[in-house]
Protein backbone atom coordinates (compact mmCIF):
# COMPACT_ATOMS: atom_id res chain seq x y z
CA UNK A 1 -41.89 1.78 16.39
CA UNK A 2 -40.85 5.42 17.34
CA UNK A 3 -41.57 8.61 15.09
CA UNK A 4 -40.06 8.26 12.35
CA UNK A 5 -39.11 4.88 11.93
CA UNK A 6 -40.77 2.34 9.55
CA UNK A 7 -40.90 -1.38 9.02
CA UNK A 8 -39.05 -2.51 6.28
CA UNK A 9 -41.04 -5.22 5.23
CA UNK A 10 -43.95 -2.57 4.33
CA UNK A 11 -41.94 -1.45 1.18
CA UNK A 12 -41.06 -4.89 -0.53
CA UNK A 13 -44.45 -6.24 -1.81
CA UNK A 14 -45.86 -2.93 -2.68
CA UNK A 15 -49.10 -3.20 -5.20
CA UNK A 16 -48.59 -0.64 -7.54
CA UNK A 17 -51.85 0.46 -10.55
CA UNK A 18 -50.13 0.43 -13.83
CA UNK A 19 -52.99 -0.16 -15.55
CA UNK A 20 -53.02 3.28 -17.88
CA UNK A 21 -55.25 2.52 -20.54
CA UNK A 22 -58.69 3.31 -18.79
CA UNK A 23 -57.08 6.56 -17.55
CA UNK A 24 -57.57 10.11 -19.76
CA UNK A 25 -54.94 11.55 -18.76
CA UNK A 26 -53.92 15.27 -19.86
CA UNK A 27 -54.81 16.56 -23.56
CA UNK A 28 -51.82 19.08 -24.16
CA UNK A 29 -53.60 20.50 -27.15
CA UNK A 30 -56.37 20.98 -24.64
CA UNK A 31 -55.24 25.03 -24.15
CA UNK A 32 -53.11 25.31 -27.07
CA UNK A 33 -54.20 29.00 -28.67
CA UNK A 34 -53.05 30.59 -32.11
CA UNK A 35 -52.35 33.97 -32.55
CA UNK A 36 -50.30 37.09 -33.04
CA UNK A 37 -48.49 38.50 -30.55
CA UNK A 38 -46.99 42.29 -30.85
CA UNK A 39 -44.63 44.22 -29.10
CA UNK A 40 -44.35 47.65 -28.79
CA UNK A 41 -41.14 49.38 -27.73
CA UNK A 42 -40.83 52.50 -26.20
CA UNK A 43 -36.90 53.02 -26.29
CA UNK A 44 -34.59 52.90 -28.87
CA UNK A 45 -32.13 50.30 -29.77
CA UNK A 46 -29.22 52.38 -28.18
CA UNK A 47 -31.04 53.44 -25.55
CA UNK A 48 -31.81 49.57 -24.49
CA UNK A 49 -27.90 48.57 -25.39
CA UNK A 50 -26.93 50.98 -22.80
CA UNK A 51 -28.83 49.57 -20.68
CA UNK A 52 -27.64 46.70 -21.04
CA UNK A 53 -24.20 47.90 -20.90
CA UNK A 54 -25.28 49.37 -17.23
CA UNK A 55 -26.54 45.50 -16.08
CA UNK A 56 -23.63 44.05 -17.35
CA UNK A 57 -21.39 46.41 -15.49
CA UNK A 58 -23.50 45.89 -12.39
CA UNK A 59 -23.44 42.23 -12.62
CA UNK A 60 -19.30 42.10 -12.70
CA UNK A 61 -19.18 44.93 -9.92
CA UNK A 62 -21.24 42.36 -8.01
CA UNK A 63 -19.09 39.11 -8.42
C-alpha cells in the first residue's frame, strides 16, 4: 500500500462497543449554578442607540 491508501476490506466488519449502560457518561446538572446576575450600564439609552446607529452605518458602508 502507498501513503495514503487503505484496504477496503478493513472497514466492512468493523466491531463497534455499543454497550452504554456500564458507561457514566456526562451529568449536565453536574455545573449547573443559580443565581442573580446584574448589569450595570454606564451610558444612556440614546447614547447606546447612537451607537448603534454608527455600527449599522458602518456595516452597510462595508457591504
Amino acid at each position: 500500500m502507498g501513503f495514503g491508501s487503505y484496504d477496503e476490506s478493513e472497514q466492512d466488519n468493523q466491531d463497534y462497543d455499543t454497550d452504554f449502560e456500564d458507561d457514566d457518561g456526562v451529568s449536565t446538572s453536574e455545573n449547573a449554578h443559580d443565581g442573580d446576575v446584574d448589569y450595570e450600564f454606564s451610558a444612556s439609552n440614546d447614547e447606546l442607540l447612537d451607537k448603534l446607529k454608527h455600527i449599522k452605518e458602518d456595516e452597510d458602508e462595508n457591504t
